[in-house]
PDB file of N, CA and C in Angstrom:
ATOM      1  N   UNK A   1      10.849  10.208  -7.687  1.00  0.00           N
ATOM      2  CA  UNK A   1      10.516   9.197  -8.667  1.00  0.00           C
ATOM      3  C   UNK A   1      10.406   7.841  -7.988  1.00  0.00           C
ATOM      4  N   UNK A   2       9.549   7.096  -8.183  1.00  0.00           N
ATOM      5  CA  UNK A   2       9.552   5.756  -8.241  1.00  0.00           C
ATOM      6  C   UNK A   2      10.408   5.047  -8.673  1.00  0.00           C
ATOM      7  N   UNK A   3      10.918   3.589  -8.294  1.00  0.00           N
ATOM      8  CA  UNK A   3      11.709   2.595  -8.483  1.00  0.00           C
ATOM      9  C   UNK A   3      10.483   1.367  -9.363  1.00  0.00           C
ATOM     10  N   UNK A   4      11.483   0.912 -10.564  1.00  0.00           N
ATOM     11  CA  UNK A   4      10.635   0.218 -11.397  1.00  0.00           C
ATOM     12  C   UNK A   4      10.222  -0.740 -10.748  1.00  0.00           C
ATOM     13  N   UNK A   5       9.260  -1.439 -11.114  1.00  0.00           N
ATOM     14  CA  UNK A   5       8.760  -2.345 -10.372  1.00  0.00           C
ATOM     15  C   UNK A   5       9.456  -4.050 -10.855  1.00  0.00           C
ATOM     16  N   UNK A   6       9.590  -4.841 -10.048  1.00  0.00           N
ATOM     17  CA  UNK A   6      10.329  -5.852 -10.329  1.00  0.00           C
ATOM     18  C   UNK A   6       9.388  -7.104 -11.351  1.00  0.00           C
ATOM     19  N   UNK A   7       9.674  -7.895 -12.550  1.00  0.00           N
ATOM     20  CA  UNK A   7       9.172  -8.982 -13.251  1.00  0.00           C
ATOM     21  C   UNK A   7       8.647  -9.637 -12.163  1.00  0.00           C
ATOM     22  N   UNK A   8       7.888 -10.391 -11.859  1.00  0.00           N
ATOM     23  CA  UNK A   8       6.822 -11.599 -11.130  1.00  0.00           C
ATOM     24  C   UNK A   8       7.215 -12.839 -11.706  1.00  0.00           C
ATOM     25  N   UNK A   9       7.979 -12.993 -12.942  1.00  0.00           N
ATOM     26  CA  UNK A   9       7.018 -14.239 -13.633  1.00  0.00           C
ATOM     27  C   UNK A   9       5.985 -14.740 -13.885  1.00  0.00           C
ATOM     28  N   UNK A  10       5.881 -16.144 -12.905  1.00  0.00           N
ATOM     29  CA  UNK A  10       4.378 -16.444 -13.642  1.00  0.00           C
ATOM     30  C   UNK A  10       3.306 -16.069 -12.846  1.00  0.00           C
ATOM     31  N   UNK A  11       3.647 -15.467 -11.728  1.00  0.00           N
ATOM     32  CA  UNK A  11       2.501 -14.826 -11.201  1.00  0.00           C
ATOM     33  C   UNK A  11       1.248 -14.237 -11.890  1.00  0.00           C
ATOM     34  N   UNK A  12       0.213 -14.920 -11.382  1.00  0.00           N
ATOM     35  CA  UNK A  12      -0.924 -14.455 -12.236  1.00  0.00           C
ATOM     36  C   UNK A  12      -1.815 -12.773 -11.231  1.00  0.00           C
ATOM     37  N   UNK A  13      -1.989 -13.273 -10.182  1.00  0.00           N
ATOM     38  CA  UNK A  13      -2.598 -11.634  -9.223  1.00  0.00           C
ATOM     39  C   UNK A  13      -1.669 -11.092  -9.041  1.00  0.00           C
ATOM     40  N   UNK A  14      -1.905  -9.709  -8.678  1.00  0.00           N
ATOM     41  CA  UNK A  14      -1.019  -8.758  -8.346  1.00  0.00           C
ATOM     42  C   UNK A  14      -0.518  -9.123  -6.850  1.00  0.00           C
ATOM     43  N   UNK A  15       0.492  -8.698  -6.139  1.00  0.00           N
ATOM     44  CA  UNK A  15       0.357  -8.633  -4.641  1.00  0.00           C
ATOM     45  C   UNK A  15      -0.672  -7.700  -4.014  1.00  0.00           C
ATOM     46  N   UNK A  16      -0.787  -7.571  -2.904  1.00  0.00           N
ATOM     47  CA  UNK A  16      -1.050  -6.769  -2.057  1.00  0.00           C
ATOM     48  C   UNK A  16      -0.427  -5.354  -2.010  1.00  0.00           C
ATOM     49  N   UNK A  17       0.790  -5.316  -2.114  1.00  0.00           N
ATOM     50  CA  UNK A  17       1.648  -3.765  -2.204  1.00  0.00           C
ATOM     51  C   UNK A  17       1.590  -3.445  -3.287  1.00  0.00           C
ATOM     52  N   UNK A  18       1.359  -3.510  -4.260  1.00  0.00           N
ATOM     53  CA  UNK A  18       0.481  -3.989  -5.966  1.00  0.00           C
ATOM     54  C   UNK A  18      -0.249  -3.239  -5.680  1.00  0.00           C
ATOM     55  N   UNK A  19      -1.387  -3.733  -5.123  1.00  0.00           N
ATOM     56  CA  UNK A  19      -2.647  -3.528  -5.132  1.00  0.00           C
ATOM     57  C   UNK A  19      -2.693  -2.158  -4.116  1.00  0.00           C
ATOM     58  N   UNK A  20      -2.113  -1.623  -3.258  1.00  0.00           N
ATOM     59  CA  UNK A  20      -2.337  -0.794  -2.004  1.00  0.00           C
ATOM     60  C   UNK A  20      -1.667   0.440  -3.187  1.00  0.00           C
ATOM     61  N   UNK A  21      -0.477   0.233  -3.789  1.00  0.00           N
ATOM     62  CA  UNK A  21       0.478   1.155  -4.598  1.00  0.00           C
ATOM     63  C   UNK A  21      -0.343   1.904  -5.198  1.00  0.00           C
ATOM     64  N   UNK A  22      -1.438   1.268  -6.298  1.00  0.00           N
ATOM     65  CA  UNK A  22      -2.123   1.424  -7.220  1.00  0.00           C
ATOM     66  C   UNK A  22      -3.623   2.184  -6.823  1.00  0.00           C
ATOM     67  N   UNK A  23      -3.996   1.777  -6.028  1.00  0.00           N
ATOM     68  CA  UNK A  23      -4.996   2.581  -5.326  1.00  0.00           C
ATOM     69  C   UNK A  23      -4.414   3.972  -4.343  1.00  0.00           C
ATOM     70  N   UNK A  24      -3.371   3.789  -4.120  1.00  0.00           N
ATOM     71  CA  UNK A  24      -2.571   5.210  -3.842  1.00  0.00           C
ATOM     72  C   UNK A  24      -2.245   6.017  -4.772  1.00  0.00           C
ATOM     73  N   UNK A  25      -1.833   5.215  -6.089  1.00  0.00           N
ATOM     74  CA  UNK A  25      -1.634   6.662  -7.508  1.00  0.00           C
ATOM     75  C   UNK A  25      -2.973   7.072  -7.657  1.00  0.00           C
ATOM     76  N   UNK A  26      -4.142   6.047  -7.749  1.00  0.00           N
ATOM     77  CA  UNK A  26      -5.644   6.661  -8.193  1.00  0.00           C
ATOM     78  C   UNK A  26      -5.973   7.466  -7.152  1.00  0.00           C
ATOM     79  N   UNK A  27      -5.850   7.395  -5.852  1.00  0.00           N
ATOM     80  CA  UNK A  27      -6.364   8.725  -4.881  1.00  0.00           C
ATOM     81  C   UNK A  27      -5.606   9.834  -5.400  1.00  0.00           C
ATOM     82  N   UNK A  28      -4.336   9.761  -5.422  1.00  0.00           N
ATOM     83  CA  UNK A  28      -3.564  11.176  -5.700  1.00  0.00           C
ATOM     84  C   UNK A  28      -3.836  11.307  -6.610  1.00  0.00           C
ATOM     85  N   UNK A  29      -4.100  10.882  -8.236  1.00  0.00           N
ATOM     86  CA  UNK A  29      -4.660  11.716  -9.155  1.00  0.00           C
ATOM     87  C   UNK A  29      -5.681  12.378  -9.453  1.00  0.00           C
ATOM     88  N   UNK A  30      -7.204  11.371  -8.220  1.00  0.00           N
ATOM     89  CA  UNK A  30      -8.291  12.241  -7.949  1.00  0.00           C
ATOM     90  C   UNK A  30      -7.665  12.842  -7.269  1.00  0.00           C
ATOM     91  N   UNK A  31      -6.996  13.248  -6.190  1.00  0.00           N
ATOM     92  CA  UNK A  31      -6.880  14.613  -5.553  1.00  0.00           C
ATOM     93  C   UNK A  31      -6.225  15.836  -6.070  1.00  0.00           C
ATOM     94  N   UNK A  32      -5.632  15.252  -6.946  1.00  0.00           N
ATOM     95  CA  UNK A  32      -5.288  16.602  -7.844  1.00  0.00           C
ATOM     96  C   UNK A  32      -6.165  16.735  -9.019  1.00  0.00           C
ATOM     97  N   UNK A  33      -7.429  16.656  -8.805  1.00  0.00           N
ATOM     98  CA  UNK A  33      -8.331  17.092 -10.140  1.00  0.00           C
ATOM     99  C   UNK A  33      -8.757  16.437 -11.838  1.00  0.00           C
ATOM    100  N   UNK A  34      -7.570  14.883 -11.094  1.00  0.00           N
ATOM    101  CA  UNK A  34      -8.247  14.113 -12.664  1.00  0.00           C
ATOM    102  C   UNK A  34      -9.516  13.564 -12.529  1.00  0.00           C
ATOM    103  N   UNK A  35     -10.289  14.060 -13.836  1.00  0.00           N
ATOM    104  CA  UNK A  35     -11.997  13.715 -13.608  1.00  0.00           C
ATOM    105  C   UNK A  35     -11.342  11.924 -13.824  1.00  0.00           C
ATOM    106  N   UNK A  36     -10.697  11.680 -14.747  1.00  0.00           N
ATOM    107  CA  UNK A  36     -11.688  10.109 -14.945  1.00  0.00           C
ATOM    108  C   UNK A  36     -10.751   9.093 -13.702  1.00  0.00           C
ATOM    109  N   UNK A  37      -9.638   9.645 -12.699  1.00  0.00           N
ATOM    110  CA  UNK A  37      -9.033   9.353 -11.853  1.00  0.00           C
ATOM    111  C   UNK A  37     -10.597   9.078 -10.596  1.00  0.00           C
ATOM    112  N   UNK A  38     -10.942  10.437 -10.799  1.00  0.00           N
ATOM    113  CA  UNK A  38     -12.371  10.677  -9.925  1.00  0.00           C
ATOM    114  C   UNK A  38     -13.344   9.717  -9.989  1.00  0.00           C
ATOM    115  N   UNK A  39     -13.357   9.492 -11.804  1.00  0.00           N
ATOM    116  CA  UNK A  39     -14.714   8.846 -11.980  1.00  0.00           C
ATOM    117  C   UNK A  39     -14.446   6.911 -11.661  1.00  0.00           C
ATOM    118  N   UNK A  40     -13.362   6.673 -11.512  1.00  0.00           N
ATOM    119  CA  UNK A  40     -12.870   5.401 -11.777  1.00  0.00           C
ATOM    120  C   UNK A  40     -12.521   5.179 -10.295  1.00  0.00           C
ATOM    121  N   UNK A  41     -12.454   6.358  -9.556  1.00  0.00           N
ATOM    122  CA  UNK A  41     -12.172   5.746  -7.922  1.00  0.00           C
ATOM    123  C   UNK A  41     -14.001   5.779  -7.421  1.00  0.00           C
ATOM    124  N   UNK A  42     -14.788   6.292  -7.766  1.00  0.00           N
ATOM    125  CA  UNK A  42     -16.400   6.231  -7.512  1.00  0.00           C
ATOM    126  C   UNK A  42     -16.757   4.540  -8.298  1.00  0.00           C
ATOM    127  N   UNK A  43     -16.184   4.298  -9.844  1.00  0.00           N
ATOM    128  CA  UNK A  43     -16.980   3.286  -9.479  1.00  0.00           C
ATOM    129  C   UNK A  43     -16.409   1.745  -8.988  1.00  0.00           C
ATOM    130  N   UNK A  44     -15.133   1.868  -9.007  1.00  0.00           N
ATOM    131  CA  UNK A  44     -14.545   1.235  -8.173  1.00  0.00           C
ATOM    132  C   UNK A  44     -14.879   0.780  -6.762  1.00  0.00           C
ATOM    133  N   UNK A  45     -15.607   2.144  -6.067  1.00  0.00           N
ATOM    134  CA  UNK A  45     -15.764   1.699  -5.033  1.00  0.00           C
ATOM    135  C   UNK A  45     -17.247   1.155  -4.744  1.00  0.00           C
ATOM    136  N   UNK A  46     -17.641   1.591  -5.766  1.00  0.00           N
ATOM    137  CA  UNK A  46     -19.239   0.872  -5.798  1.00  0.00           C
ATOM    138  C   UNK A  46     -19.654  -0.126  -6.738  1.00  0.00           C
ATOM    139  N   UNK A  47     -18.279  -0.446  -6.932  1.00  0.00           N
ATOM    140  CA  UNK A  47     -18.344  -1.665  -7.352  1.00  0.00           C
ATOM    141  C   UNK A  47     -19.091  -2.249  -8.992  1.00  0.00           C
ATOM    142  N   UNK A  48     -18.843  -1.031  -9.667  1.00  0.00           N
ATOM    143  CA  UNK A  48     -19.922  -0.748 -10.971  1.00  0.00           C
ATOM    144  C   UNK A  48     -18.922  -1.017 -12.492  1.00  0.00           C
ATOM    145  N   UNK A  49     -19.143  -1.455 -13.073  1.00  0.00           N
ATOM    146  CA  UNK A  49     -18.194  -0.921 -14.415  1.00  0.00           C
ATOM    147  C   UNK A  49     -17.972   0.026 -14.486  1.00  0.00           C
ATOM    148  N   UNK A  50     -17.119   0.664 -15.263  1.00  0.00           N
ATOM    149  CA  UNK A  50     -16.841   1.449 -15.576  1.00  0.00           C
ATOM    150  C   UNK A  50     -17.638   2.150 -17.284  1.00  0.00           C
ATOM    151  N   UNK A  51     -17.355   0.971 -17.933  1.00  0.00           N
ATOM    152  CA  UNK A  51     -17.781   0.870 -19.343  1.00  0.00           C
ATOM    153  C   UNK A  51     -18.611  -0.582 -19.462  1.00  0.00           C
ATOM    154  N   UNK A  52     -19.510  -0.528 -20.455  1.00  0.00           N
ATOM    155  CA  UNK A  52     -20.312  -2.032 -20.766  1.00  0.00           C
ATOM    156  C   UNK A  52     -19.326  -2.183 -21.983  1.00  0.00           C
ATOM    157  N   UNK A  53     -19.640  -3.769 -22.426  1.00  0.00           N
ATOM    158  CA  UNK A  53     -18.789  -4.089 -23.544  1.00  0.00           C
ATOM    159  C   UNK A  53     -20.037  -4.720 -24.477  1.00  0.00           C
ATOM    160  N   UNK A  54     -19.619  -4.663 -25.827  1.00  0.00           N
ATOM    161  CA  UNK A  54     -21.237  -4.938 -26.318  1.00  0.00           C
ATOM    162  C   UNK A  54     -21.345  -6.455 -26.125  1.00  0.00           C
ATOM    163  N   UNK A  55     -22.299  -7.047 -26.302  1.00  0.00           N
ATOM    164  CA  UNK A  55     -22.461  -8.497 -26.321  1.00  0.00           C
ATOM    165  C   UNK A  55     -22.376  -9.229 -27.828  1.00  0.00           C
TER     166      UNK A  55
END
């Protein structure tokens, strides 16, 4: 198990180990077979929405 993650305050961005953590749960859930884990690390990396929002 994981250790909770600690309050920031007023921190507005994530850190870096934030950010590295989080892109490590999304690989391991695409690698174990979650489609929208899959579909969200593709457009992530190409840099695409995911969803449009209406105007």
């Amino acid at each position: 198990m994981t250790a909770p993650t600690k309050a920031r305050g007023q921190q507005i961005k994530p850190t870096i180990a934030e950010v590295n953590a989080a892109w490590a749960r999304l690989r391991a859930a695409a690698g174990k077979g979650d489609v929208h884990a899959n579909a969200l690390l593709i457009a992530l990396t190409e840099q695409r929405p995911v969803m449009s929002l209406p105007a």
